[in-house]
Protein backbone atom coordinates (compact mmCIF):
# COMPACT_ATOMS: atom_id res chain seq x y z
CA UNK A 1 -8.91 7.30 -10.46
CA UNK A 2 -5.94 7.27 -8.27
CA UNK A 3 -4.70 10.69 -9.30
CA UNK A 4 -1.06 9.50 -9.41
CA UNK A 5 1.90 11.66 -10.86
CA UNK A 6 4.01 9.92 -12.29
CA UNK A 7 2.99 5.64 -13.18
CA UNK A 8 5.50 3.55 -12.93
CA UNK A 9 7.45 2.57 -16.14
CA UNK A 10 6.43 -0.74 -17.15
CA UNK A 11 10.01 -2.23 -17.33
CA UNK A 12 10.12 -2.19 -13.70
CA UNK A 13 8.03 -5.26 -14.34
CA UNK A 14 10.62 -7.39 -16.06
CA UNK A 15 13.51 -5.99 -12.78
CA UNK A 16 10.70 -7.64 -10.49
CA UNK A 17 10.18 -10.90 -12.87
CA UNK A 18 14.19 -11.27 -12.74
CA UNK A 19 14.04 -12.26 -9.28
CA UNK A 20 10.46 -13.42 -8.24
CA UNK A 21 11.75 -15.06 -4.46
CA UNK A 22 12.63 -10.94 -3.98
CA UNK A 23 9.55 -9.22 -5.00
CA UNK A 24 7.33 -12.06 -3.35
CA UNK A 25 9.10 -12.03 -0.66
CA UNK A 26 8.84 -7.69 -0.11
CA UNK A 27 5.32 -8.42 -1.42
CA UNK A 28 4.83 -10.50 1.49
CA UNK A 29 6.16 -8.18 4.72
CA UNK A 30 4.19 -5.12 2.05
CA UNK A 31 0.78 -7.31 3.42
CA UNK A 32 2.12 -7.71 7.09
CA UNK A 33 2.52 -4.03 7.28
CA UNK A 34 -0.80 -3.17 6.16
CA UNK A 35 -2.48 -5.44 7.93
CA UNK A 36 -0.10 -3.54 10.53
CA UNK A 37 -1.31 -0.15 9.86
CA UNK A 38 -5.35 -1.06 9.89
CA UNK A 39 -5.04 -2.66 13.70
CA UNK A 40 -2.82 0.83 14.59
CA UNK A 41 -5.61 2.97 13.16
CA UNK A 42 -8.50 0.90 15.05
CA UNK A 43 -6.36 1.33 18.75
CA UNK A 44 -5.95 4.86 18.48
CA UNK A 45 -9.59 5.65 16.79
CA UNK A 46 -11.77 2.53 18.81
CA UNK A 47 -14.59 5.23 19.17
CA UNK A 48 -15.32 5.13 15.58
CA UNK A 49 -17.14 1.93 15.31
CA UNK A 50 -17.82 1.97 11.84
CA UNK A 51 -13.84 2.73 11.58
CA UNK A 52 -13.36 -0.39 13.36
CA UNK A 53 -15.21 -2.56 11.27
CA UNK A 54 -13.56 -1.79 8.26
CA UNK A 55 -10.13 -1.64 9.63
CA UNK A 56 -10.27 -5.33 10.93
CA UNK A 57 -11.63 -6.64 7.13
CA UNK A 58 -9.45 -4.67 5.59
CA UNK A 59 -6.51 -6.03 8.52
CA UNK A 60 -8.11 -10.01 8.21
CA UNK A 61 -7.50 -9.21 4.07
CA UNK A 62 -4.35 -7.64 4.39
CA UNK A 63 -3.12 -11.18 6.02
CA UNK A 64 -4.99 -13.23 4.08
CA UNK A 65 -3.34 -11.48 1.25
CA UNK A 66 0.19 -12.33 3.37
CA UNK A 67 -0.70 -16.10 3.63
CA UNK A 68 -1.13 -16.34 -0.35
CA UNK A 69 1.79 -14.82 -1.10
CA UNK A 70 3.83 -17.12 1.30
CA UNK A 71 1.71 -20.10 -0.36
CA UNK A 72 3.41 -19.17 -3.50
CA UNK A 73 6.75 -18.40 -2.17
CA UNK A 74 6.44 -21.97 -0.80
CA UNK A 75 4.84 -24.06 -3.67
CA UNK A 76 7.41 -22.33 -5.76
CA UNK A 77 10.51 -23.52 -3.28
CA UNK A 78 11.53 -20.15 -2.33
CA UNK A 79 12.00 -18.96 0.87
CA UNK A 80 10.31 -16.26 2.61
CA UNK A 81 13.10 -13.83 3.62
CA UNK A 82 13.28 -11.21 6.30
CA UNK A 83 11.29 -8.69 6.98
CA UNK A 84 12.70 -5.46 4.25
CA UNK A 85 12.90 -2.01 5.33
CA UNK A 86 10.42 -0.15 2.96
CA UNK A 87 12.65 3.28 2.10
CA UNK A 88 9.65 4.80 0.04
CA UNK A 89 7.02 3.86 2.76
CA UNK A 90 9.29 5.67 5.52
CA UNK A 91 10.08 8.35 3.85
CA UNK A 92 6.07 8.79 3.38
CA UNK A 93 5.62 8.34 7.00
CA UNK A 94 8.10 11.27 7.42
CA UNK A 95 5.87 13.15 5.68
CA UNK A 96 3.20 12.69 7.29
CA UNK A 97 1.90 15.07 9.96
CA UNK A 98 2.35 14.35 13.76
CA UNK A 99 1.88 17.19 15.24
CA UNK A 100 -1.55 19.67 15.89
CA UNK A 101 -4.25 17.77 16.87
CA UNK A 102 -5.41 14.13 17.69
CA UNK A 103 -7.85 14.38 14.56
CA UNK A 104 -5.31 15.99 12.92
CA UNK A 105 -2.65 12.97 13.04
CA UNK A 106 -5.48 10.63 12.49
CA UNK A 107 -6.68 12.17 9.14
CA UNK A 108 -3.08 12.35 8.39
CA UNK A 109 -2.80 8.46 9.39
CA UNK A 110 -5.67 7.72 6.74
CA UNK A 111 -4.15 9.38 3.82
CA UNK A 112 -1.00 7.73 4.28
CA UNK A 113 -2.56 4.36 3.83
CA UNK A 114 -4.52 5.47 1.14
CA UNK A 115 -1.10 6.88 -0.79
CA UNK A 116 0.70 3.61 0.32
CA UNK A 117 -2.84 1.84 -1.01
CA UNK A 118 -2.76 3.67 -4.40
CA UNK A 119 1.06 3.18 -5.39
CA UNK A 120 0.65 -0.57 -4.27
CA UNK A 121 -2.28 -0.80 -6.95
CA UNK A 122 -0.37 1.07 -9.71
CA UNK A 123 2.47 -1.15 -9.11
CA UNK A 124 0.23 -4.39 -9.31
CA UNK A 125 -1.28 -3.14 -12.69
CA UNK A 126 2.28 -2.85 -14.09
CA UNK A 127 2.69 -6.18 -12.70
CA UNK A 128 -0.28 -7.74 -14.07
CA UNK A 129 -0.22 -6.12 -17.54
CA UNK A 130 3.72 -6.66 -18.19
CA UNK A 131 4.98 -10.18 -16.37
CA UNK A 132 5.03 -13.56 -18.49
CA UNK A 133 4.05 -15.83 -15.38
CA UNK A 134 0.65 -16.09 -16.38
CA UNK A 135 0.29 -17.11 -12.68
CA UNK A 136 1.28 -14.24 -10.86
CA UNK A 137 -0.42 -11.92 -13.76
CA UNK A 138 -4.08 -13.16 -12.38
CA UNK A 139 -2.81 -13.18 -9.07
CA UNK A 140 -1.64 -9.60 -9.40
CA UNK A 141 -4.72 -8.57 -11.11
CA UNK A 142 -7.21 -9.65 -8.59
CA UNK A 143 -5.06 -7.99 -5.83
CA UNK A 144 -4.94 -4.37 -7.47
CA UNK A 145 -8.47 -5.04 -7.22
CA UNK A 146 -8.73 -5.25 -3.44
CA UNK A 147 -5.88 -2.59 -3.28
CA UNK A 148 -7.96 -0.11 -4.90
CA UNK A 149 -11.07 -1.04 -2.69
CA UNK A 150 -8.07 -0.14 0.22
CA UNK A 151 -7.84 3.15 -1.32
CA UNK A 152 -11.05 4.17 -1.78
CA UNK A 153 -12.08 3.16 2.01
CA UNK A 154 -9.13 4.91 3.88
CA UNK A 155 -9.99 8.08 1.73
CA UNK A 156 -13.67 8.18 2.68
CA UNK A 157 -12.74 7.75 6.55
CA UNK A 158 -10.69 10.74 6.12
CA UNK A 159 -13.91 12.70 4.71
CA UNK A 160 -16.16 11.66 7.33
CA UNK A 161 -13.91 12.04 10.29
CA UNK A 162 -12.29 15.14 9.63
CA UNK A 163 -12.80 17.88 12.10
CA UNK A 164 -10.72 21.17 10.48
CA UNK A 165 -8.48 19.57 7.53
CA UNK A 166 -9.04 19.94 3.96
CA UNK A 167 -8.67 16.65 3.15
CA UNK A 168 -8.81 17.23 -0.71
CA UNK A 169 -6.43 19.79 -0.23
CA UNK A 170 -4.18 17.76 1.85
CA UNK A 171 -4.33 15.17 -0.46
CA UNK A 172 -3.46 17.19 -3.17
CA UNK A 173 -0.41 17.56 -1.05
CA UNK A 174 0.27 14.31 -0.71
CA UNK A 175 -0.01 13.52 -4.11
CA UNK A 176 2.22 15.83 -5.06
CA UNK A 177 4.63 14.72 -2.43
CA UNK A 178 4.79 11.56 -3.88
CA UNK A 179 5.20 12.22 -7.38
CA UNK A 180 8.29 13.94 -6.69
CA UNK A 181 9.54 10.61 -4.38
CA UNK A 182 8.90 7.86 -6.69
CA UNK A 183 11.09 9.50 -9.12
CA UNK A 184 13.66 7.63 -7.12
CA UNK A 185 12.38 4.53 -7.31
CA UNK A 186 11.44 1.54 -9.98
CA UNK A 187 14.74 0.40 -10.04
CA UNK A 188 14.30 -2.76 -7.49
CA UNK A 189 12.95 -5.66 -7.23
CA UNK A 190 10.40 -4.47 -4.45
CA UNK A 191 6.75 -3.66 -4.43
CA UNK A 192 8.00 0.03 -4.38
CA UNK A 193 11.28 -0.12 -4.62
């Protein structure tokens, strides 16, 4: 379903178990930025009210998804740490195109969500199917759920709204793109490090 290139090999799974304050704490500022991203697409696209309306549940989710992960970090006596820089998310952002038109950037804007969207599910399938906190493994679960629901949304706004782009061609491109960045990653324990 995702059309992914390359899945994530599931030992990354057991580098994210070996230090669960890390990942949960990356997991956390992953859901900030999302929720991030959604309120950025509904200020420059406002016209779109159908747009807007999904953006803000998907936004209110995206922090809801925040406060349970900092619910865990706390009832498990970690501390939520700084905010991470997110390498593989910047170096999608650099790919992403910023010039040509306003409808352009914005189609462009959709399809990096629903790349960041897809990889964020992946990785909480690994998650879920490979960690012995039998905790986390449900919690995981349910949110590759909602991330693929993410996914699905941000691609079908990039259907309906494009003007000239071929956005199954362009997201062939971005798929491919991708595969050949997360080669250098899985190492970390960070949502996609």
């Amino acid at each position: 379903m995702l059309g992914l290139k390359l899945l994530t090999d599931p030992r990354w799974a057991n580098i994210a178990e070996g230090n669960l304050e890390e990942i949960l704490t990356d997991h956390a500022w992953c859901e900030q930025k999302a929720a991030t991203n959604a309120i950025t697409i509904i200020t420059y696209n406002s016209e779109h009210e159908d747009l807007v309306t999904s953006m803000t549940e998907i936004a209110i989710e995206e922090m809801e998804h925040f406060k349970m992960v900092h619910d865990i970090i706390k009832e498990r006596g970690y501390t939520l740490g700084r905010e991470r820089k997110d390498d593989y998310v910047n170096q999608l952002f650099r790919f992403m195109k910023k010039d040509g038109s306003r409808n352009d950037a914005f189609i462009d804007r959709l399809l990096f969500a629903a790349m960041i969207e897809a990889r964020s599910c992946e990785r909480f399938r690994v998650l879920s199917e490979n960690i012995k906190d039998e905790e986390l493994a449900k919690f995981y679960r349910d949110l590759m759920i909602s991330e693929a629901g993410h996914y699905t949304t941000f691609l079908k706004f990039a259907k309906k709204y494009s003007e000239k782009v071929n956005v199954d061609k362009r997201w062939k491109e971005w798929l491919d793109f991708e595969g050949q960045l997360i080669q250098n990653y899985g190492t970390k324990e960070t949502v996609h490090g």
